[in-house]
Protein backbone atom coordinates (compact mmCIF):
# COMPACT_ATOMS: atom_id res chain seq x y z
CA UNK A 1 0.00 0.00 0.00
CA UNK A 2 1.28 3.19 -1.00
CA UNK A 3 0.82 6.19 1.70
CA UNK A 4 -0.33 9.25 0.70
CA UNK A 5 1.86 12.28 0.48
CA UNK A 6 0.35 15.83 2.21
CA UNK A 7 0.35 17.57 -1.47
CA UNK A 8 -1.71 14.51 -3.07
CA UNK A 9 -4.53 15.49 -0.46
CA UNK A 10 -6.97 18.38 -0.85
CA UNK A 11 -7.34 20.63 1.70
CA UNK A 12 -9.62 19.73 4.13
CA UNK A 13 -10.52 23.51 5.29
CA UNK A 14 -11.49 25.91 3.36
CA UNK A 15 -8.99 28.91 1.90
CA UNK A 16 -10.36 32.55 3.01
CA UNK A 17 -11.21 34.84 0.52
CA UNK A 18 -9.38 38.46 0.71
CA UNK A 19 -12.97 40.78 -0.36
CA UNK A 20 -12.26 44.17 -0.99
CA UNK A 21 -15.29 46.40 0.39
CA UNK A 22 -15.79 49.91 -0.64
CA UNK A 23 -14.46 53.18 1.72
CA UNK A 24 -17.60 54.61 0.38
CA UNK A 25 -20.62 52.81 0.27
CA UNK A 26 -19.20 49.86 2.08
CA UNK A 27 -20.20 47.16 -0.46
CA UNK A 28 -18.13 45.00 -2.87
CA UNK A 29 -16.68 47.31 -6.12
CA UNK A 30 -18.64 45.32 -8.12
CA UNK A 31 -22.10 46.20 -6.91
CA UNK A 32 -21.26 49.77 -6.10
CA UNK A 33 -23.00 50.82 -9.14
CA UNK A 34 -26.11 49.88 -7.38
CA UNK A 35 -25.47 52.42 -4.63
CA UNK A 36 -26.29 55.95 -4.82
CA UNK A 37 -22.57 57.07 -4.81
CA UNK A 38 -21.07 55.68 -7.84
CA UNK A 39 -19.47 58.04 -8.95
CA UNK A 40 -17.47 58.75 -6.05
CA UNK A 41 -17.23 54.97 -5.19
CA UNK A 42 -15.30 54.68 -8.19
CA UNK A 43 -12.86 57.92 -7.59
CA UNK A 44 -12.10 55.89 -4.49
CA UNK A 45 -11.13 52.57 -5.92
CA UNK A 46 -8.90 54.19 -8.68
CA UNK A 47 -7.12 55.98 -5.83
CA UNK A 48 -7.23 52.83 -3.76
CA UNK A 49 -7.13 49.78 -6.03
CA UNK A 50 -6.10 50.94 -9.24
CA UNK A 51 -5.82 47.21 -10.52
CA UNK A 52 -9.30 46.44 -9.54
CA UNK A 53 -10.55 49.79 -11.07
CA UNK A 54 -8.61 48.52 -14.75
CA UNK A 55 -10.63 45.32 -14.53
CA UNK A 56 -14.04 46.83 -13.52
CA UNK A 57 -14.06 50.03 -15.45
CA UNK A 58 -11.39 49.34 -18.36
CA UNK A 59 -13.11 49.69 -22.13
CA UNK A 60 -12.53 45.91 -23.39
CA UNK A 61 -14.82 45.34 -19.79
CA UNK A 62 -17.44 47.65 -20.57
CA UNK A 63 -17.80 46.71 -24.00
CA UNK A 64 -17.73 42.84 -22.73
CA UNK A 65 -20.35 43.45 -20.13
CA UNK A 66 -22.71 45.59 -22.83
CA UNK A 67 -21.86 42.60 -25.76
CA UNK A 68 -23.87 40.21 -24.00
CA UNK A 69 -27.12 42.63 -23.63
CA UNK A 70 -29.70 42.72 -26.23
CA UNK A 71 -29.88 46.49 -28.00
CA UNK A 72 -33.13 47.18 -26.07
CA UNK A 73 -31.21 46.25 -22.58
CA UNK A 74 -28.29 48.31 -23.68
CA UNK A 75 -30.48 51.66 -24.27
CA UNK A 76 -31.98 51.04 -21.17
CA UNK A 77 -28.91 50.50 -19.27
CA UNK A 78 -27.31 53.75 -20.79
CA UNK A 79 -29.85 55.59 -20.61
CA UNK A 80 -30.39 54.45 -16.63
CA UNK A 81 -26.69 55.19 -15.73
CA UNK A 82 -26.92 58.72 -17.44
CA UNK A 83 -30.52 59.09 -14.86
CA UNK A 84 -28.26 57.87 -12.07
CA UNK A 85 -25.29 59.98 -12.81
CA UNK A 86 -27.79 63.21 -13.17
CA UNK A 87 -29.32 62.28 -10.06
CA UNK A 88 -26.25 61.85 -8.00
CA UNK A 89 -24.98 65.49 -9.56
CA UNK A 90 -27.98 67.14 -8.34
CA UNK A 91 -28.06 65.91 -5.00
CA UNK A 92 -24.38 67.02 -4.39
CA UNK A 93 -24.60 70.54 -5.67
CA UNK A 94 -28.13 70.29 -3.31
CA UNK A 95 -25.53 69.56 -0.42
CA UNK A 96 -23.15 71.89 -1.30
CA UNK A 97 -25.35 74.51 -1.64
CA UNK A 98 -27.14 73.76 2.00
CA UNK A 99 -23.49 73.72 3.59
CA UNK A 100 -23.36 77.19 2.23
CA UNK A 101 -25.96 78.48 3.61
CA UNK A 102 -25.71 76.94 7.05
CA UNK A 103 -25.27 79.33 9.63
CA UNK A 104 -23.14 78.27 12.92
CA UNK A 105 -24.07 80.00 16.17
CA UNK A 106 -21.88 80.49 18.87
CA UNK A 107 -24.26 81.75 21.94
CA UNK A 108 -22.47 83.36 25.18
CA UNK A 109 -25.24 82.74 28.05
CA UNK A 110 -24.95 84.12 31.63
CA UNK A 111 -25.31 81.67 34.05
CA UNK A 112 -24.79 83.56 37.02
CA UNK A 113 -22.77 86.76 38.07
CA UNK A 114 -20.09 86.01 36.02
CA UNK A 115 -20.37 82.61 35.12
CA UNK A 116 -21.17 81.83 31.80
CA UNK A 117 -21.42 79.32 29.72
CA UNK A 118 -21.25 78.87 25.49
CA UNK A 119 -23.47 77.20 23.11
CA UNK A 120 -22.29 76.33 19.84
CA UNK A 121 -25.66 75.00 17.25
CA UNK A 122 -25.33 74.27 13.55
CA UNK A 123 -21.98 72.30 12.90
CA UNK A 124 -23.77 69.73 12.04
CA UNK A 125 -24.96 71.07 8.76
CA UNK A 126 -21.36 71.37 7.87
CA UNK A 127 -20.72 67.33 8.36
CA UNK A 128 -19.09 67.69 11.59
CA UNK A 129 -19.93 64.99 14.27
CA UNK A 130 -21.32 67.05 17.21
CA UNK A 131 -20.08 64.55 20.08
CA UNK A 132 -16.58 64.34 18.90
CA UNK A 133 -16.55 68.12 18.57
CA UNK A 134 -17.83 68.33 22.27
CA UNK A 135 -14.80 65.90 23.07
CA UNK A 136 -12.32 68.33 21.32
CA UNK A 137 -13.80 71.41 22.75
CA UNK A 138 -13.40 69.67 26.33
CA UNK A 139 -9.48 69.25 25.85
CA UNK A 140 -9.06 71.97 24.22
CA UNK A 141 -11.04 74.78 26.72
CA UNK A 142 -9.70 72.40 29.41
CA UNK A 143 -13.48 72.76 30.24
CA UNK A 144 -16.64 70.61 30.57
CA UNK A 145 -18.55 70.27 27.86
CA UNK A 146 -20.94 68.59 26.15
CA UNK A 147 -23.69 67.83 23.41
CA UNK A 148 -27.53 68.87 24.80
CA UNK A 149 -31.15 68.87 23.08
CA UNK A 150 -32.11 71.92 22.35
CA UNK A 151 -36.36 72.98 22.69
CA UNK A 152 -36.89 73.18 19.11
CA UNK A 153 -35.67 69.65 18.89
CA UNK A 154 -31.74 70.40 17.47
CA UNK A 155 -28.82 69.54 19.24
CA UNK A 156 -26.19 71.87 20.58
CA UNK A 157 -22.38 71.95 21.79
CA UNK A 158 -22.67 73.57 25.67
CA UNK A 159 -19.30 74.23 26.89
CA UNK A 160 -18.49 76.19 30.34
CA UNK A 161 -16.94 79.37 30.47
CA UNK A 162 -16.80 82.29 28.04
CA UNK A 163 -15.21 80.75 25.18
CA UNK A 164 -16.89 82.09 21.87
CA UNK A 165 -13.60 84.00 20.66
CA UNK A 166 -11.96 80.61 20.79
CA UNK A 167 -14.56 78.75 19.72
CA UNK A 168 -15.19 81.02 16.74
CA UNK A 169 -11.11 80.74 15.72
CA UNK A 170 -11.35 76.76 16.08
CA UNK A 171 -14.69 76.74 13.91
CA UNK A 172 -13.38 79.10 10.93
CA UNK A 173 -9.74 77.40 10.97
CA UNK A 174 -10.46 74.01 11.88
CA UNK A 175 -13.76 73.11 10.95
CA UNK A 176 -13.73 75.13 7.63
CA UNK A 177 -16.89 76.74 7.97
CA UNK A 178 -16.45 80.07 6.32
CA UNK A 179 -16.53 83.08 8.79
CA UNK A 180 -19.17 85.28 7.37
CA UNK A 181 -21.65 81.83 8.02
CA UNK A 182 -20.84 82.08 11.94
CA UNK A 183 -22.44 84.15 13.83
CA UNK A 184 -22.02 84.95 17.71
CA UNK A 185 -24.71 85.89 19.93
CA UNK A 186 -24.46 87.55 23.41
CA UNK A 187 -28.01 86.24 25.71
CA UNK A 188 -28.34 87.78 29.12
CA UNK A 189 -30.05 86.51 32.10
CA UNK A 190 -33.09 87.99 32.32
CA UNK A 191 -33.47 89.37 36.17
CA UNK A 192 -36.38 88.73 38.29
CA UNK A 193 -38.75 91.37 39.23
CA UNK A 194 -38.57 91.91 43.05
């Protein structure tokens, strides 16, 4: 009887896969035409992948892909990617044009005597992530602060202390919001009749 040698056998477990997933809509390059972001999903994978973008996106594999549709399917798909592509246009000069009109407001409130504290609304318009801000601020101030609902159902960056001049710098130079969309507000206590 002859034994068997390791290489003769087939591998009893089987190999992983290495899947490349999209850093913009998260799914495989293949299907990222059926995502909303195409476009940019494949911007990314020519920066990222640049084989992967040759075999997906090359001519001979367009023209391979579209050979095997009938003439109907291949008006349709044309004329559904130029829809698509319109669509996706649209809705980022939509979001470009909202971030430029999105006011920030940097609020000094008196708490007490000469306490105070500052509220800082509307960086989320501008695609900053409100708690992480609040985390920043806190370091930075060397100050409490955090992220609160406001009553008409926003959110809002509270930090302690009078810190809108800082705030204000960090916003324009940091968070890129241009300076003529910020706008700081002084609110007084009112005092109590007595």
């Amino acid at each position: 009887m002859a034994e068997a040698t390791p290489t003769d056998a087939a591998p009893s477990e089987p190999q992983a896969r290495h899947v490349v997933y999209c850093g913009v809509c998260t799914l495989p390059p293949e299907y990222c035409e059926f995502g909303g972001t195409a476009k940019k999903c494949k911007e990314w994978l020519e920066q990222n992948h640049p084989e992967m973008h040759e075999k997906l996106y090359s001519e001979e594999a367009i023209i391979a892909s579209l050979s095997t549709l009938s003439v109907d399917a291949q008006k349709r798909a044309e004329k559904d990617s130029k829809k698509k592509e319109a669509k996706a246009a649209a809705a980022e000069a939509r979001e470009a044009e909202a971030k430029k009109e999105a006011m920030v407001y940097i609020k000094r409130v008196e708490r007490n005597k000469r306490k105070y504290v500052t509220a800082v609304s509307g960086l989320e318009a501008h695609g900053m992530d409100l708690k992480k801000v609040a985390k920043e601020f806190g370091k930075k101030f060397a100050t409490g602060s955090s992220v609160t609902k406001t009553a008409s159902g926003g959110e809002e960056i509270v930090v302690q202390g009078d810190n809108s001049d800082d705030i204000f710098d960090w916003v324009v130079d940091v968070g890129g919001v241009p300076d003529e969309n910020v706008e700081c507000i002084e609110d007084k206590k009112k005092k109590s009749a007595g």
